[in-house]
PDB file of N, CA and C in Angstrom:
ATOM      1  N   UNK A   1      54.327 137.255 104.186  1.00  0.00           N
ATOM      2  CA  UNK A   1      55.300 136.455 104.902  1.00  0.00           C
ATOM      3  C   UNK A   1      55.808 137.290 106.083  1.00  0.00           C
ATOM      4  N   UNK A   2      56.289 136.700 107.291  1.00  0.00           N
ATOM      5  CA  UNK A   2      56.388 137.519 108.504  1.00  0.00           C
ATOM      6  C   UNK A   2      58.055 137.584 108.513  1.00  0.00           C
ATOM      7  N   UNK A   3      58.485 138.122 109.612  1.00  0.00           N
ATOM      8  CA  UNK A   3      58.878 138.664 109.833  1.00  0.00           C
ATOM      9  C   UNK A   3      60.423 137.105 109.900  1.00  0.00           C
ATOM     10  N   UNK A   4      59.925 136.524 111.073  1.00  0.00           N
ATOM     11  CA  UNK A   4      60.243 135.385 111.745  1.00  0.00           C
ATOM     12  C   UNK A   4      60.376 134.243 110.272  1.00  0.00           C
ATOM     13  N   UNK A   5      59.545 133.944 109.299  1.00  0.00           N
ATOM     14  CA  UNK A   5      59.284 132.534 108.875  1.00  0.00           C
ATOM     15  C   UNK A   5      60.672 133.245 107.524  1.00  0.00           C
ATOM     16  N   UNK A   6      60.131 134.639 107.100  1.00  0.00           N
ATOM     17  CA  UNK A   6      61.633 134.986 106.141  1.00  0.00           C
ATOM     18  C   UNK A   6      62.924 134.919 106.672  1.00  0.00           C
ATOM     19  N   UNK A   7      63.194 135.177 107.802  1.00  0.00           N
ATOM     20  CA  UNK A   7      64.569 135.197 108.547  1.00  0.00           C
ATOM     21  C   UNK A   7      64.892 133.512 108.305  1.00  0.00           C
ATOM     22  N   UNK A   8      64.141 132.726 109.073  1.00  0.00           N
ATOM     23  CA  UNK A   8      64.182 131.286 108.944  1.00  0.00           C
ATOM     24  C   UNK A   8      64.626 130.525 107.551  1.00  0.00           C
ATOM     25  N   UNK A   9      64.061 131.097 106.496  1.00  0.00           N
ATOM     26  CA  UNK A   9      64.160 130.845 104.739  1.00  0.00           C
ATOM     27  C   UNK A   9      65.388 131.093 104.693  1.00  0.00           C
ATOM     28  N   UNK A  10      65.813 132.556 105.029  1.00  0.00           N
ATOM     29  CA  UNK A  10      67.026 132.904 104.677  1.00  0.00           C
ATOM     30  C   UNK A  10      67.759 131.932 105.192  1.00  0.00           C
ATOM     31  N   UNK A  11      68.046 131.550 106.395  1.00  0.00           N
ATOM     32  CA  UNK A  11      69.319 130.439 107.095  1.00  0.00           C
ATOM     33  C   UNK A  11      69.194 129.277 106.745  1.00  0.00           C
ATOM     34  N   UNK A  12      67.919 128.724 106.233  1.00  0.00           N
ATOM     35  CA  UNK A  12      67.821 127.348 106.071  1.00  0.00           C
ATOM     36  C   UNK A  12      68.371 127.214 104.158  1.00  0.00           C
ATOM     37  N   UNK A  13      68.112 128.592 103.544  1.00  0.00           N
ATOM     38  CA  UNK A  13      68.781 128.711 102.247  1.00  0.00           C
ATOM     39  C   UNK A  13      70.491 128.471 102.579  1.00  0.00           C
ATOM     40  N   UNK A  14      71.328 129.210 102.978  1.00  0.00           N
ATOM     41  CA  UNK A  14      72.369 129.576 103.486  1.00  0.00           C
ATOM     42  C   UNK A  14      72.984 128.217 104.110  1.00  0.00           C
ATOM     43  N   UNK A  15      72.354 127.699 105.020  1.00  0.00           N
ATOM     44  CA  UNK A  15      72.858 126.018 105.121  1.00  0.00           C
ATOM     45  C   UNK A  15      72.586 125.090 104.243  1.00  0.00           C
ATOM     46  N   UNK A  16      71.520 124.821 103.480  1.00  0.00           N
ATOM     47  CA  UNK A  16      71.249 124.157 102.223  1.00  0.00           C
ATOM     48  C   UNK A  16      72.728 124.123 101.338  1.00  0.00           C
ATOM     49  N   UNK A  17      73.095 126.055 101.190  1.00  0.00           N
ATOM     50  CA  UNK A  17      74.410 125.932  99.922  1.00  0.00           C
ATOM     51  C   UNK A  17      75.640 125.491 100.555  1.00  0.00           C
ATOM     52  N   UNK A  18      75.936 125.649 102.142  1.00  0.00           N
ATOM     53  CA  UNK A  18      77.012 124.951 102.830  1.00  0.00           C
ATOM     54  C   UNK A  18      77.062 124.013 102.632  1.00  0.00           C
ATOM     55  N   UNK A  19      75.933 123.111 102.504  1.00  0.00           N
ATOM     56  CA  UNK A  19      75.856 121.445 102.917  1.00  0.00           C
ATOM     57  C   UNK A  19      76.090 121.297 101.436  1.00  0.00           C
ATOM     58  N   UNK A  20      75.830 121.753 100.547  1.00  0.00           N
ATOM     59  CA  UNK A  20      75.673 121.721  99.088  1.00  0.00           C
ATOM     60  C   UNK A  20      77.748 121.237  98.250  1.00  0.00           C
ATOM     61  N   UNK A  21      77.792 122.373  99.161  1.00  0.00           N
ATOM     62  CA  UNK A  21      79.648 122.542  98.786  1.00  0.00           C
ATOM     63  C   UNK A  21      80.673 121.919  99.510  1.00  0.00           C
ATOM     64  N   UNK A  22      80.022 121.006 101.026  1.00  0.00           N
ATOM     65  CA  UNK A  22      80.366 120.384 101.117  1.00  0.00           C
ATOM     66  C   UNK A  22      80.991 118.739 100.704  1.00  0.00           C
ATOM     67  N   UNK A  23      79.351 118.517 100.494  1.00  0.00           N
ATOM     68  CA  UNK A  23      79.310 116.894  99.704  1.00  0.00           C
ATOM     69  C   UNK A  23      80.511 117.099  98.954  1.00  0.00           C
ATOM     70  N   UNK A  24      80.510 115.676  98.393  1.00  0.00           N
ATOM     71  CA  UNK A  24      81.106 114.901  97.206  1.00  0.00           C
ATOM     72  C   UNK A  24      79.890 115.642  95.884  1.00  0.00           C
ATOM     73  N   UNK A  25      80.621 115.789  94.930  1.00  0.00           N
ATOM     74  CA  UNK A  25      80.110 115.976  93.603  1.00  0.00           C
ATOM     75  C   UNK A  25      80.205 114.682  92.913  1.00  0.00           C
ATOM     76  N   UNK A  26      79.030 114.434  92.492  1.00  0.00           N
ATOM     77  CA  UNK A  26      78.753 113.389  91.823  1.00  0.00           C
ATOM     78  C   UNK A  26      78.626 112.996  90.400  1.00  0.00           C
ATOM     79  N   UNK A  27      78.521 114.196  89.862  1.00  0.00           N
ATOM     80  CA  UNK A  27      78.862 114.493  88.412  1.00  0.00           C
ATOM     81  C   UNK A  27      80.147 114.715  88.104  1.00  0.00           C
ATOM     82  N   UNK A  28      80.541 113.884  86.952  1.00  0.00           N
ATOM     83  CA  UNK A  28      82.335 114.638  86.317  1.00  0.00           C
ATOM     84  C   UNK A  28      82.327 116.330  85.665  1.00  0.00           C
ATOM     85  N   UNK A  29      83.151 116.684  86.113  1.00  0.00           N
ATOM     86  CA  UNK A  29      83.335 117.850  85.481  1.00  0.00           C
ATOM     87  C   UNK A  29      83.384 117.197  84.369  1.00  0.00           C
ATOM     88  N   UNK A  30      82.216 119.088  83.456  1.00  0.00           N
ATOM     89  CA  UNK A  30      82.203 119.054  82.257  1.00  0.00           C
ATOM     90  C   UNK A  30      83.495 119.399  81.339  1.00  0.00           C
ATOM     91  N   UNK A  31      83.662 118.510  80.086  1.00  0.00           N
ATOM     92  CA  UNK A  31      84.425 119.005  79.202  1.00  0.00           C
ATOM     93  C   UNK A  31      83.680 119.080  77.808  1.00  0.00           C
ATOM     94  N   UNK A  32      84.335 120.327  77.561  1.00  0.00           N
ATOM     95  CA  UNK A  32      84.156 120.746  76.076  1.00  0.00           C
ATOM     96  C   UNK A  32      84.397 119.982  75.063  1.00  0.00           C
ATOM     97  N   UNK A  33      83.510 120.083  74.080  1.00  0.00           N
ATOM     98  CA  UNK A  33      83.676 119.050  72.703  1.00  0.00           C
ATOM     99  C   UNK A  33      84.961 119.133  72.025  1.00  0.00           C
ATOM    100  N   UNK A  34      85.548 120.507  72.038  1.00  0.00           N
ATOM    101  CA  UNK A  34      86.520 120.378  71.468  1.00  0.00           C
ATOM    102  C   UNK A  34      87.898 120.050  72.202  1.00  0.00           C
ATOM    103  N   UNK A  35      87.899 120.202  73.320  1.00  0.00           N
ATOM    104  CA  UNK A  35      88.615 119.456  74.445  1.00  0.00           C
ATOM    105  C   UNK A  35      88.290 118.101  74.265  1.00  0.00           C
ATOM    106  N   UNK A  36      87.329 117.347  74.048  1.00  0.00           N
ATOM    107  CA  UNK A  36      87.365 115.755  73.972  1.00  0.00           C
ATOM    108  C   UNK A  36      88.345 115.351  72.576  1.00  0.00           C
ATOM    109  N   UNK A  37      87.671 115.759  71.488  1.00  0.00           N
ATOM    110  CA  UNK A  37      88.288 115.845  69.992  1.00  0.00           C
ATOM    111  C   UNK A  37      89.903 116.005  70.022  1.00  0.00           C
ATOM    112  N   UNK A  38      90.016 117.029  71.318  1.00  0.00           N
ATOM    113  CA  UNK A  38      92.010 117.076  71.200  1.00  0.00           C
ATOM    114  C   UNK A  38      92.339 115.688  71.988  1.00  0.00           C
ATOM    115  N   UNK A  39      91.349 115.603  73.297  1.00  0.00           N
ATOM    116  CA  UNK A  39      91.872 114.536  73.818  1.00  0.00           C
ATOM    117  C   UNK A  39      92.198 112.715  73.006  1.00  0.00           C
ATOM    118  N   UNK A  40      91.007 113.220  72.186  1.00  0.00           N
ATOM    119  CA  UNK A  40      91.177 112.026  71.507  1.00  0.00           C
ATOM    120  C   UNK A  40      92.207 111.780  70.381  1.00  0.00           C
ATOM    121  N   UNK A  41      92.851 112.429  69.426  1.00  0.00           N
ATOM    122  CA  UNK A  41      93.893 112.907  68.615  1.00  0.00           C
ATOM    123  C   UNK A  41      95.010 112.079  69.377  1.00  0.00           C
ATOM    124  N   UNK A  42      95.024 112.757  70.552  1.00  0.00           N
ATOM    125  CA  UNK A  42      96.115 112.659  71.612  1.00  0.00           C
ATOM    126  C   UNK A  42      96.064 111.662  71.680  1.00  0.00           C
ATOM    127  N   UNK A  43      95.427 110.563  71.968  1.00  0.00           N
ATOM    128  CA  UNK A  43      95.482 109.323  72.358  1.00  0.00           C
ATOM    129  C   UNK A  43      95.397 108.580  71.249  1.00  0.00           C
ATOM    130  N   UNK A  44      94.909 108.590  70.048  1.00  0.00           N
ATOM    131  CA  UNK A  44      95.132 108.056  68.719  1.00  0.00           C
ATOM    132  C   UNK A  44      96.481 108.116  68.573  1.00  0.00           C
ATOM    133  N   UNK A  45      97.184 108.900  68.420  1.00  0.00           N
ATOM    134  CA  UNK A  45      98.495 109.361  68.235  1.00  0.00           C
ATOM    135  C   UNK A  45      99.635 108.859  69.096  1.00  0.00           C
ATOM    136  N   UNK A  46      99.318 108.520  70.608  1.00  0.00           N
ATOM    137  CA  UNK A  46      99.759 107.534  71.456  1.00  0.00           C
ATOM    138  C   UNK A  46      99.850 106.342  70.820  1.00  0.00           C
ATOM    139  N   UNK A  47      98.796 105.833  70.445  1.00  0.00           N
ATOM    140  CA  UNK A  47      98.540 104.259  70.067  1.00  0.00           C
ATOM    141  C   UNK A  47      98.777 104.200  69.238  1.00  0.00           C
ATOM    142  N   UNK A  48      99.010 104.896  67.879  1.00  0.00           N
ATOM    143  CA  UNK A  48     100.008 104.809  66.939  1.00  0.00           C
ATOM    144  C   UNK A  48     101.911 104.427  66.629  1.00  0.00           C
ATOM    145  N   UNK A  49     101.905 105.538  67.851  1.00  0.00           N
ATOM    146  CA  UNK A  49     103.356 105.099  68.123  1.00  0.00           C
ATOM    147  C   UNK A  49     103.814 104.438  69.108  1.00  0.00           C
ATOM    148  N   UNK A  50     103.048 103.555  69.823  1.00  0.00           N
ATOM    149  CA  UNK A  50     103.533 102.364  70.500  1.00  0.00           C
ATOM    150  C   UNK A  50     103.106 100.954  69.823  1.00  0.00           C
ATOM    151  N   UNK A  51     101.792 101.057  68.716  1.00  0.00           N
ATOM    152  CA  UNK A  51     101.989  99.956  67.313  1.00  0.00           C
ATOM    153  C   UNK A  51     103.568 100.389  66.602  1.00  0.00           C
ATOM    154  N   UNK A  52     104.248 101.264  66.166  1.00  0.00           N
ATOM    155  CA  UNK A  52     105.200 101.619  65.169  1.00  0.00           C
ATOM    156  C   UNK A  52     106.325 100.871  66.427  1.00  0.00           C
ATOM    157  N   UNK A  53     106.659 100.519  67.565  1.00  0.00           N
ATOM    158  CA  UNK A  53     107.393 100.387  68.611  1.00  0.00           C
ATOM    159  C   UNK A  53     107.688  99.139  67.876  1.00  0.00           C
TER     160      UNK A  53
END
């Protein structure tokens, strides 16, 4: 590989991860299983005590 076409790789890598971190993310941040399991407790426990209301 020359001299010229690696320099080129490098910048076109380097704008690739700019443009990358720019966008919109399109995936939800991940959550942990046991983060869902509390979340859900939590919200069982909501809806419990607004049936007892």
């Amino acid at each position: 590989m020359n001299r010229r076409k690696k320099g080129n790789q490098i910048l076109k890598a380097r704008v690739k991860k700019a443009k990358a971190k720019l966008s919109p993310q399109s995936k939800p941040k991940y959550i942990s299983k046991a983060d869902r399991a509390k979340l859900a407790a939590e919200s069982s426990q909501e809806a419990v005590l607004v049936s007892e209301s």
